[in-house]
Protein backbone atom coordinates (compact mmCIF):
# COMPACT_ATOMS: atom_id res chain seq x y z
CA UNK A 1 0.00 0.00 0.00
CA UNK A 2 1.43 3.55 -0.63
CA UNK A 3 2.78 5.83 2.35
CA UNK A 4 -0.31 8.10 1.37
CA UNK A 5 -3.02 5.76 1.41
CA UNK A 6 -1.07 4.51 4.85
CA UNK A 7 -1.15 7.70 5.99
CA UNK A 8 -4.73 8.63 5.31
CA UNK A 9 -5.87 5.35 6.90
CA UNK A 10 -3.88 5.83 10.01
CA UNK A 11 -5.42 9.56 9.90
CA UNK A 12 -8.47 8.31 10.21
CA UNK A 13 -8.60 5.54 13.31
CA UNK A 14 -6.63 8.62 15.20
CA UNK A 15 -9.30 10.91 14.15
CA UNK A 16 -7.38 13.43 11.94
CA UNK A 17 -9.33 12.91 9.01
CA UNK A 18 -12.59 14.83 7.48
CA UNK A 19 -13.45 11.84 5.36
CA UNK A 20 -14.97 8.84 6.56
CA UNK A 21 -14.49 4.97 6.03
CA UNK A 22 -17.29 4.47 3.34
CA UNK A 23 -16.00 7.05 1.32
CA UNK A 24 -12.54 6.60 0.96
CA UNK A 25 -13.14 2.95 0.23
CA UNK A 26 -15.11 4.12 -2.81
CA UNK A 27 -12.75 6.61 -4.06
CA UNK A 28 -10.22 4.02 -3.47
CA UNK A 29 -11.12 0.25 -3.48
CA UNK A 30 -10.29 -0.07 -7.61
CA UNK A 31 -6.65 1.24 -7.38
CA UNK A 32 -6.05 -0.67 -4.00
CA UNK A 33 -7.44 -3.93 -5.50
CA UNK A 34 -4.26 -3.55 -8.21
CA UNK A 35 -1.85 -2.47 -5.08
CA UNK A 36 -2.60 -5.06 -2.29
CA UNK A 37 -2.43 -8.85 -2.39
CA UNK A 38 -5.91 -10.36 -2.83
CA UNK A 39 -6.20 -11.53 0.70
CA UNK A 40 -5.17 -7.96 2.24
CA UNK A 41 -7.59 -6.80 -0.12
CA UNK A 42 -10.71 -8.82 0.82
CA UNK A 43 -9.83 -8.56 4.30
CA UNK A 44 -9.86 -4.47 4.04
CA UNK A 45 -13.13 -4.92 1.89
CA UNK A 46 -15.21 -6.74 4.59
CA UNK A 47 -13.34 -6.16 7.93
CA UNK A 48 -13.23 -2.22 7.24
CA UNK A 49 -11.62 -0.18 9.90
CA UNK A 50 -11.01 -3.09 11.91
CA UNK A 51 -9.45 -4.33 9.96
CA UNK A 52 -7.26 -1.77 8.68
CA UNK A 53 -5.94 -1.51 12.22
CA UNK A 54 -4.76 -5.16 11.95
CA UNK A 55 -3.47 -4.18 8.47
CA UNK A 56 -1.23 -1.57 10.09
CA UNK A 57 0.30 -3.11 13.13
CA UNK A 58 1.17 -5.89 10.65
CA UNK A 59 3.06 -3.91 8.82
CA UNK A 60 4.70 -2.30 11.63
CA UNK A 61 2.93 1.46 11.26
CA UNK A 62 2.16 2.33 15.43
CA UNK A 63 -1.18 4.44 15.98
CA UNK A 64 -3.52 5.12 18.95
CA UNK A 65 -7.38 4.59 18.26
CA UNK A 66 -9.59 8.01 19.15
CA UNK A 67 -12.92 8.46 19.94
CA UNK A 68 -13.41 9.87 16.55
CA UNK A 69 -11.39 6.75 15.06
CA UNK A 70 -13.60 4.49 17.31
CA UNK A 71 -17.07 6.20 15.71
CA UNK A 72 -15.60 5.75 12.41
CA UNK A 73 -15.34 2.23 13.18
CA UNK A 74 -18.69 2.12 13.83
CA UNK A 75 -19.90 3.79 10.72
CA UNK A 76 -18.38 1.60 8.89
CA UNK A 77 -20.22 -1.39 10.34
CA UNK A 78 -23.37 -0.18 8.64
CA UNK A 79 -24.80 -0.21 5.78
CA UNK A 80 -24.93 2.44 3.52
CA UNK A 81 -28.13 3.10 3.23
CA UNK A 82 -27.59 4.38 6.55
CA UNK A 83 -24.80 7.06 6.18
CA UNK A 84 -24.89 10.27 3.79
CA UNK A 85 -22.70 10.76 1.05
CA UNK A 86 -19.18 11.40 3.08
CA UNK A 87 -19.61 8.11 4.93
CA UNK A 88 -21.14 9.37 7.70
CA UNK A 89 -24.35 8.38 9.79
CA UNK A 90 -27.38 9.97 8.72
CA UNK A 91 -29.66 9.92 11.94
CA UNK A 92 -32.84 10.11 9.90
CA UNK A 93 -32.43 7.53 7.64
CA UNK A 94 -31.31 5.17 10.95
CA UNK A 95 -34.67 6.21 12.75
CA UNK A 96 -36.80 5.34 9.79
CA UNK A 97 -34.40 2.20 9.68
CA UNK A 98 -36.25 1.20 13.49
CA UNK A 99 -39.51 2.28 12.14
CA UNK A 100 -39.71 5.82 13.56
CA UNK A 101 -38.69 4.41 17.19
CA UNK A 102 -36.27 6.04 18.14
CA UNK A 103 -37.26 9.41 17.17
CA UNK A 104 -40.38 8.52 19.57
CA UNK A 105 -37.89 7.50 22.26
CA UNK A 106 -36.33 10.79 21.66
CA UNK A 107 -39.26 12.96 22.07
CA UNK A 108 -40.23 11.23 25.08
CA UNK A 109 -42.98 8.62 23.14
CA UNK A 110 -41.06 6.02 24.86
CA UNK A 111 -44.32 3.41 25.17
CA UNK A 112 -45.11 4.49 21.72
CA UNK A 113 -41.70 3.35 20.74
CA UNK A 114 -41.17 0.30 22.05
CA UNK A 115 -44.90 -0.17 20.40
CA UNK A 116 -43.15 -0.09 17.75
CA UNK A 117 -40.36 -1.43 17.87
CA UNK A 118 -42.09 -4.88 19.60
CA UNK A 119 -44.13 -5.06 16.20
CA UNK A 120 -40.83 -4.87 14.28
CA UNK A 121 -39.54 -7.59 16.86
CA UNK A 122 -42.86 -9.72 16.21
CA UNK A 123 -42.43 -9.72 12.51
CA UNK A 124 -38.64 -10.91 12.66
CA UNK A 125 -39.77 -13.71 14.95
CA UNK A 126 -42.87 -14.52 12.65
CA UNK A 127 -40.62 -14.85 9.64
CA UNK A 128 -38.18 -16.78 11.22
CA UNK A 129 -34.80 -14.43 10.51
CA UNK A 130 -32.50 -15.17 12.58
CA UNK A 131 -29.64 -12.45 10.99
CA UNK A 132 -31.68 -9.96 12.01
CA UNK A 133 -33.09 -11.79 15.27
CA UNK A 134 -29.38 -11.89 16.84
CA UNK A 135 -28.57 -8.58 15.61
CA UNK A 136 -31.51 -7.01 18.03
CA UNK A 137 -30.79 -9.41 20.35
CA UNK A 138 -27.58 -7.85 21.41
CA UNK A 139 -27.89 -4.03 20.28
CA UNK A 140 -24.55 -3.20 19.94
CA UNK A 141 -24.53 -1.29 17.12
CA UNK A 142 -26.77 1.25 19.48
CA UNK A 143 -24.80 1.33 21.86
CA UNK A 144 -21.94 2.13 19.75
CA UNK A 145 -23.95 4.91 18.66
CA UNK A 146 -24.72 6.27 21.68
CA UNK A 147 -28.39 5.39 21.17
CA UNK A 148 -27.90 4.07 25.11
CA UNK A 149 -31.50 4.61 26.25
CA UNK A 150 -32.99 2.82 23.71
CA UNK A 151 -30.97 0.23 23.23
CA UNK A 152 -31.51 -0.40 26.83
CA UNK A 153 -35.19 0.16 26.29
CA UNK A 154 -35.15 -2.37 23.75
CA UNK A 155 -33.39 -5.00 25.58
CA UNK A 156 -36.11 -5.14 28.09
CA UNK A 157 -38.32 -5.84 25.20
CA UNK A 158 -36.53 -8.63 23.93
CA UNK A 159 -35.74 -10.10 27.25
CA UNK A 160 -39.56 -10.59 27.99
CA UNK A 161 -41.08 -12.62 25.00
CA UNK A 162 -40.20 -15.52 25.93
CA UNK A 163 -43.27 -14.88 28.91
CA UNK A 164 -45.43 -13.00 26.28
CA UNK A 165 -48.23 -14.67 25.05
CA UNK A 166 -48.29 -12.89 21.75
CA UNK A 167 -44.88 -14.37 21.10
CA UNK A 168 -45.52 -17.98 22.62
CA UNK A 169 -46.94 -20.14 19.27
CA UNK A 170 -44.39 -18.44 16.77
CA UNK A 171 -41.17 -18.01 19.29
CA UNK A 172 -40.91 -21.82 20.02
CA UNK A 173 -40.89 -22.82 16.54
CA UNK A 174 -38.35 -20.16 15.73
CA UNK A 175 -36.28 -21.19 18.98
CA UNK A 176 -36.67 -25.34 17.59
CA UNK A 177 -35.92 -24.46 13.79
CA UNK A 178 -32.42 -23.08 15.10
CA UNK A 179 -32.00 -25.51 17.43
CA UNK A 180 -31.94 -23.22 21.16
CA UNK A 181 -30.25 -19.89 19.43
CA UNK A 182 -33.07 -17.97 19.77
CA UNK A 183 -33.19 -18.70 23.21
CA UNK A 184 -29.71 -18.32 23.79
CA UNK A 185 -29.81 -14.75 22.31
CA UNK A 186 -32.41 -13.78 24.55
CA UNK A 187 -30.73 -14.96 27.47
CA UNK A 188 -27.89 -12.70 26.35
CA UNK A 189 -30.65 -9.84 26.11
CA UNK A 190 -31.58 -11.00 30.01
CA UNK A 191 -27.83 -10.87 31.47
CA UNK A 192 -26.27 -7.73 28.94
CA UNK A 193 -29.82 -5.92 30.08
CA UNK A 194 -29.17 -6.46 33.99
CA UNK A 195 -25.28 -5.33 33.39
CA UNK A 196 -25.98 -2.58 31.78
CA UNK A 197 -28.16 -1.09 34.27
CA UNK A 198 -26.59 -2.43 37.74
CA UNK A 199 -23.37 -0.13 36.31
CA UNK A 200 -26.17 3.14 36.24
């Protein structure tokens, strides 16, 4: 990889940069697919930031992650459907993402949005998808966003179904065609929930 592109990567994770992850990958993913080996290459493609970081201690270039660099990180995690143009999130396109919820939660609505967001949770479990099942299940991606409240707000949610009687006929199918990872994900719900808020 060239010293600039090094540079400019490193820039980034220690938050000296104005551009974000999503956007220097497009402006740069053709010429880097001719300069790095194809596993470096595949590995930048799909790990992102993350793996960039691994990309430069193995090659022996020292940096120090920043807040900035760490948000960045997270960004890149998402899709882009979710970010603007630069790479960057767009909040409105993430509420309409969780069906207006967290908006709601925002303005104070917070019944209203865990209405909401228990019908989204419902129709997940009805069609049996489990990607997006475990990715509720353990919020992380809110609470790397800072979306704290809800994410905690949402936990709760998913940590009761399993006693809901909406959820009973369609949850233990779900929980038998994946044989107990449904389950398991909301007993991680349960026991991140109940960490998360004896440390308040």
């Amino acid at each position: 990889m060239s010293t600039e592109n090094i540079q400019a990567l490193k820039d980034i994770i220690e938050g000296k940069s104005s551009v974000w992850w999503h956007k220097w990958w497009r402006d740069h993913a053709v010429a880097l697919e001719k300069e790095l080996g194809r596993t470096d290459y595949l590995k930048l493609k799909h790990g992102r930031l993350t793996a960039v970081s691994e990309y430069l201690s193995k090659i022996g270039v020292s940096y120090i992650w920043s807040p900035k660099g760490r948000l960045a990180e997270t960004y890149a995690k998402l899709d882009t459907s979710l970010l603007d143009e630069d790479g960057k999130l767009n909040e409105a396109a993430l509420d309409e993402h969780w069906g207006g919820a967290i908006g709601l939660f925002k303005n104070g609505q917070a019944d209203q949005s865990m209405k909401i967001f228990r019908e989204m949770l419902y129709k997940i479990v009805e069609s049996q998808n489990i990607v997006e099942f475990e990715e509720l299940a353990n919020c992380d991606i809110l609470f790397e966003l800072g979306e704290n409240d809800f994410a905690l707000a949402c936990l709760k949610v998913i940590s009761t179904i399993q006693t809901d009687d909406d959820f009973s006929n369609v949850l233990e199918e779900f929980n038998e065609t994946y044989d107990d990872i449904v389950f398991s994900a909301i007993d991680f719900a349960k026991s991140e929930y109940e960490k998360r808020t004896s440390l308040e």
